[in-house]
Protein backbone atom coordinates (compact mmCIF):
# COMPACT_ATOMS: atom_id res chain seq x y z
CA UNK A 1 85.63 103.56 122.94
CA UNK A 2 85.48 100.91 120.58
CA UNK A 3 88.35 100.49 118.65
CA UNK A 4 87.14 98.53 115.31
CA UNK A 5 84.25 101.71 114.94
CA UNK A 6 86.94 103.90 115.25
CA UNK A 7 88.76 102.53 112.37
CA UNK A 8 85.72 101.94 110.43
CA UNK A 9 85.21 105.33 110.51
CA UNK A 10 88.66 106.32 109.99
CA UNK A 11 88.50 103.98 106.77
CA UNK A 12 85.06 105.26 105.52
CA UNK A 13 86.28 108.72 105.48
CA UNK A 14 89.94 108.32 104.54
CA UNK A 15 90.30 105.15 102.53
CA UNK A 16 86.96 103.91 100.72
CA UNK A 17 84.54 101.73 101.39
CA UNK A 18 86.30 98.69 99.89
CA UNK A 19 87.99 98.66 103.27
CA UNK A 20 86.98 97.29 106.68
CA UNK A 21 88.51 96.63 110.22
CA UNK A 22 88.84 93.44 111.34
CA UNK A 23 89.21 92.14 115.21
CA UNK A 24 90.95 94.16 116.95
CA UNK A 25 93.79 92.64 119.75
CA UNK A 26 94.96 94.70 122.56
CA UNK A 27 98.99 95.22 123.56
CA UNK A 28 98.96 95.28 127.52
CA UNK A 29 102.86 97.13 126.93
CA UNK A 30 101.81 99.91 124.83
CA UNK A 31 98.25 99.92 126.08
CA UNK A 32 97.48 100.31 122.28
CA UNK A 33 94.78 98.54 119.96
CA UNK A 34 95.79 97.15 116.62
CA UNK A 35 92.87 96.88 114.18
CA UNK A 36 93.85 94.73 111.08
CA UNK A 37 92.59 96.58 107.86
CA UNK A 38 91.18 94.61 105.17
CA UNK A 39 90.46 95.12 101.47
CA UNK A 40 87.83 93.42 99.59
CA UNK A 41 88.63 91.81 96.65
CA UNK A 42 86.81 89.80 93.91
CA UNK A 43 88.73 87.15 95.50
CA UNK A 44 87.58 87.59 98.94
CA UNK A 45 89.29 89.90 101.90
CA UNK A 46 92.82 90.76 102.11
CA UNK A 47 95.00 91.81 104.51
CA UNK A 48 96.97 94.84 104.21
CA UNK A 49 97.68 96.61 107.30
CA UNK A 50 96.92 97.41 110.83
CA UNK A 51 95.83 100.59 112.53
CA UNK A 52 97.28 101.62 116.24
CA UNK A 53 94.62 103.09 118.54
CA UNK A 54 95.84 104.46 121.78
CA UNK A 55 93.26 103.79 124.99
CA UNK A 56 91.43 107.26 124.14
CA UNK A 57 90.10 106.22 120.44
CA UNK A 58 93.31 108.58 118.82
CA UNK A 59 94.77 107.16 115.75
CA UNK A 60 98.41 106.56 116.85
CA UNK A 61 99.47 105.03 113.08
CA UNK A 62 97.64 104.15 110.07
CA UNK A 63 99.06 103.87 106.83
CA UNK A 64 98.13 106.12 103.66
CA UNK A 65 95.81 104.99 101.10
CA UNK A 66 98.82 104.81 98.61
CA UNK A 67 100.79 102.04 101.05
CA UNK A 68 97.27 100.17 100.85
CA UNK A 69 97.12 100.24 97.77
CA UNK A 70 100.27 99.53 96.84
CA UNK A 71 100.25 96.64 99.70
CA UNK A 72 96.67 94.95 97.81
CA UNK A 73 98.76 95.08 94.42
CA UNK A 74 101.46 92.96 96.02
CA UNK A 75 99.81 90.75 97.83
CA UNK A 76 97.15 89.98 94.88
CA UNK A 77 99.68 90.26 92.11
CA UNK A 78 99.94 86.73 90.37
């Protein structure tokens, strides 16, 4: 199972495609993956949140597409 597909995926379907994973880092404690999401802005990629995989590919956390978005208006917000 690889962990940044699976949150592609989960993005594509879930999110939009002005999303992507980035690399994902593994916590030996939780045996859980955390997959950085990104949005793409005219200003280049921005990060917004992580996703939790467990060791089986199952989304363990990932924010809604309201926190995103409400996460890219903060961060971007001049």
């Amino acid at each position: 199972m690889d962990p940044v597909k699976r949150v592609g995926d989960f993005l594509r379907d879930n999110v939009g495609h002005l999303t992507r994973p980035g690399n994902a880092s593994y916590d030996a404690t939780s045996q859980h993956w955390f997959v950085p999401i990104y949005a793409r802005t005219e200003g280049g990629d921005v990060a917004v949140g992580d996703v939790e995989v467990d060791r089986d590919g199952h989304i363990v956390y990932a924010p809604s597409k309201e926190e995103l978005i409400a996460r890219l208006r903060d961060r971007t917000a001049v």
